[in-house]
Protein backbone atom coordinates (compact mmCIF):
# COMPACT_ATOMS: atom_id res chain seq x y z
CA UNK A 1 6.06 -12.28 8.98
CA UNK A 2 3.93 -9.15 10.24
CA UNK A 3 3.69 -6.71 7.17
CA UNK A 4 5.24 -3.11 8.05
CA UNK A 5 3.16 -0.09 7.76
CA UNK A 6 5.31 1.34 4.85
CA UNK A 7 5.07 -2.26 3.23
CA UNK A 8 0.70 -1.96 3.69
CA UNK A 9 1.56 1.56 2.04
CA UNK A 10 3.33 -0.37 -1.02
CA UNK A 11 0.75 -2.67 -2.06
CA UNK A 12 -2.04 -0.52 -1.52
CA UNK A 13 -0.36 1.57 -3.99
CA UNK A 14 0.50 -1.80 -5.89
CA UNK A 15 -2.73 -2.47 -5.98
CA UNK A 16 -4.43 0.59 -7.17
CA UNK A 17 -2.40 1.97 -9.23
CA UNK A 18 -1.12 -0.96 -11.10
CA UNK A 19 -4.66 -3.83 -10.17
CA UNK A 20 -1.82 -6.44 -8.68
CA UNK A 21 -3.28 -9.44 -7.17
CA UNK A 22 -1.47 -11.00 -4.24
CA UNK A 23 0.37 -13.47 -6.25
CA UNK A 24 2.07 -10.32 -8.51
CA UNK A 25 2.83 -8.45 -5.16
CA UNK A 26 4.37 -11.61 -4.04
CA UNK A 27 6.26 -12.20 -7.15
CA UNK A 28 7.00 -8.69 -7.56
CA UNK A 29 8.74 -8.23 -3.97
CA UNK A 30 10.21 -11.86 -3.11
CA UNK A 31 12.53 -10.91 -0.95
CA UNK A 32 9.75 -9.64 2.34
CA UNK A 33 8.70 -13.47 3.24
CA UNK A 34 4.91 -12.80 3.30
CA UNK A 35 2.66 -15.22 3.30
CA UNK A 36 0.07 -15.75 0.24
CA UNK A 37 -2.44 -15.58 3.18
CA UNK A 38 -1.32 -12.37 4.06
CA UNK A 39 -1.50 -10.56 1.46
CA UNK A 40 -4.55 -11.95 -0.06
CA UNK A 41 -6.56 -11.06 3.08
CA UNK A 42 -5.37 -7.08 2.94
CA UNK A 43 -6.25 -7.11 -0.57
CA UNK A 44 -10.00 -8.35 0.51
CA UNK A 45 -9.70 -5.89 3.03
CA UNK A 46 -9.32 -3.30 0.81
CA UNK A 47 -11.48 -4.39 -1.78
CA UNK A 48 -14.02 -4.68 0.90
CA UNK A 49 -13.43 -1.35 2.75
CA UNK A 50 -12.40 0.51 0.12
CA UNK A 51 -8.76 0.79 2.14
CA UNK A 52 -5.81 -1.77 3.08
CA UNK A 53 -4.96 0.90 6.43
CA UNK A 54 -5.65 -0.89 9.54
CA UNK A 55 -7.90 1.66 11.46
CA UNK A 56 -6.07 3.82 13.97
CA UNK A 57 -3.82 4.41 11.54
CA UNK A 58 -5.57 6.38 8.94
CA UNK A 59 -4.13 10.06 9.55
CA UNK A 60 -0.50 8.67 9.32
CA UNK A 61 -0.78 7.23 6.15
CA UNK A 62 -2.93 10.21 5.19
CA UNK A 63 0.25 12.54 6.01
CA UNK A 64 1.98 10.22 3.83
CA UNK A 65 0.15 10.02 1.06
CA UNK A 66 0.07 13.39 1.13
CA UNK A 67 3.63 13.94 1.17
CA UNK A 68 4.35 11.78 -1.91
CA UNK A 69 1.75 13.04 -3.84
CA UNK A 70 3.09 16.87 -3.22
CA UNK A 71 6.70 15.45 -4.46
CA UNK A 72 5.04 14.77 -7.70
CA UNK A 73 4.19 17.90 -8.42
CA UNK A 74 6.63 20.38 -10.05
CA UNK A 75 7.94 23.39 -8.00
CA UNK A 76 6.30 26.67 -9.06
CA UNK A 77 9.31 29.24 -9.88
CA UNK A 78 8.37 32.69 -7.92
């Protein structure tokens, strides 16, 4: 099963934030159908390059890492 850009979004933040191998992500989220394969090789990928975004697609998920960080952060009160 291909993995979805929002899904390449989730373990990349899996994987950072949390340092889940591809078995965790796979035990984690049971229910997608990826392959062991998969996963592992996006997880050398990003090991390797330092990212898990196919490239082409770097300003999207830029945007949207952007966007969820910004929803972290409490509104100021003017």
């Amino acid at each position: 099963m291909k993995i979805s850009q929002e899904d390449v979004i989730l373990i990349k933040n899996l994987y950072l934030s949390k340092q889940y191998g591809a078995r965790r992500v796979l035990s984690e989220l049971p229910d997608k159908g990826w392959k062991l394969g998969s996963i592992d090789s996006l997880l050398k990928r990003s090991h390797k390059m330092g990212t898990v975004v196919p490239p082409g697609s770097i300003r999207r998920v830029a945007v949207e890492d952007l966007v969820l960080s910004q929803e972290d952060k409490p509104k100021r009160h003017r």
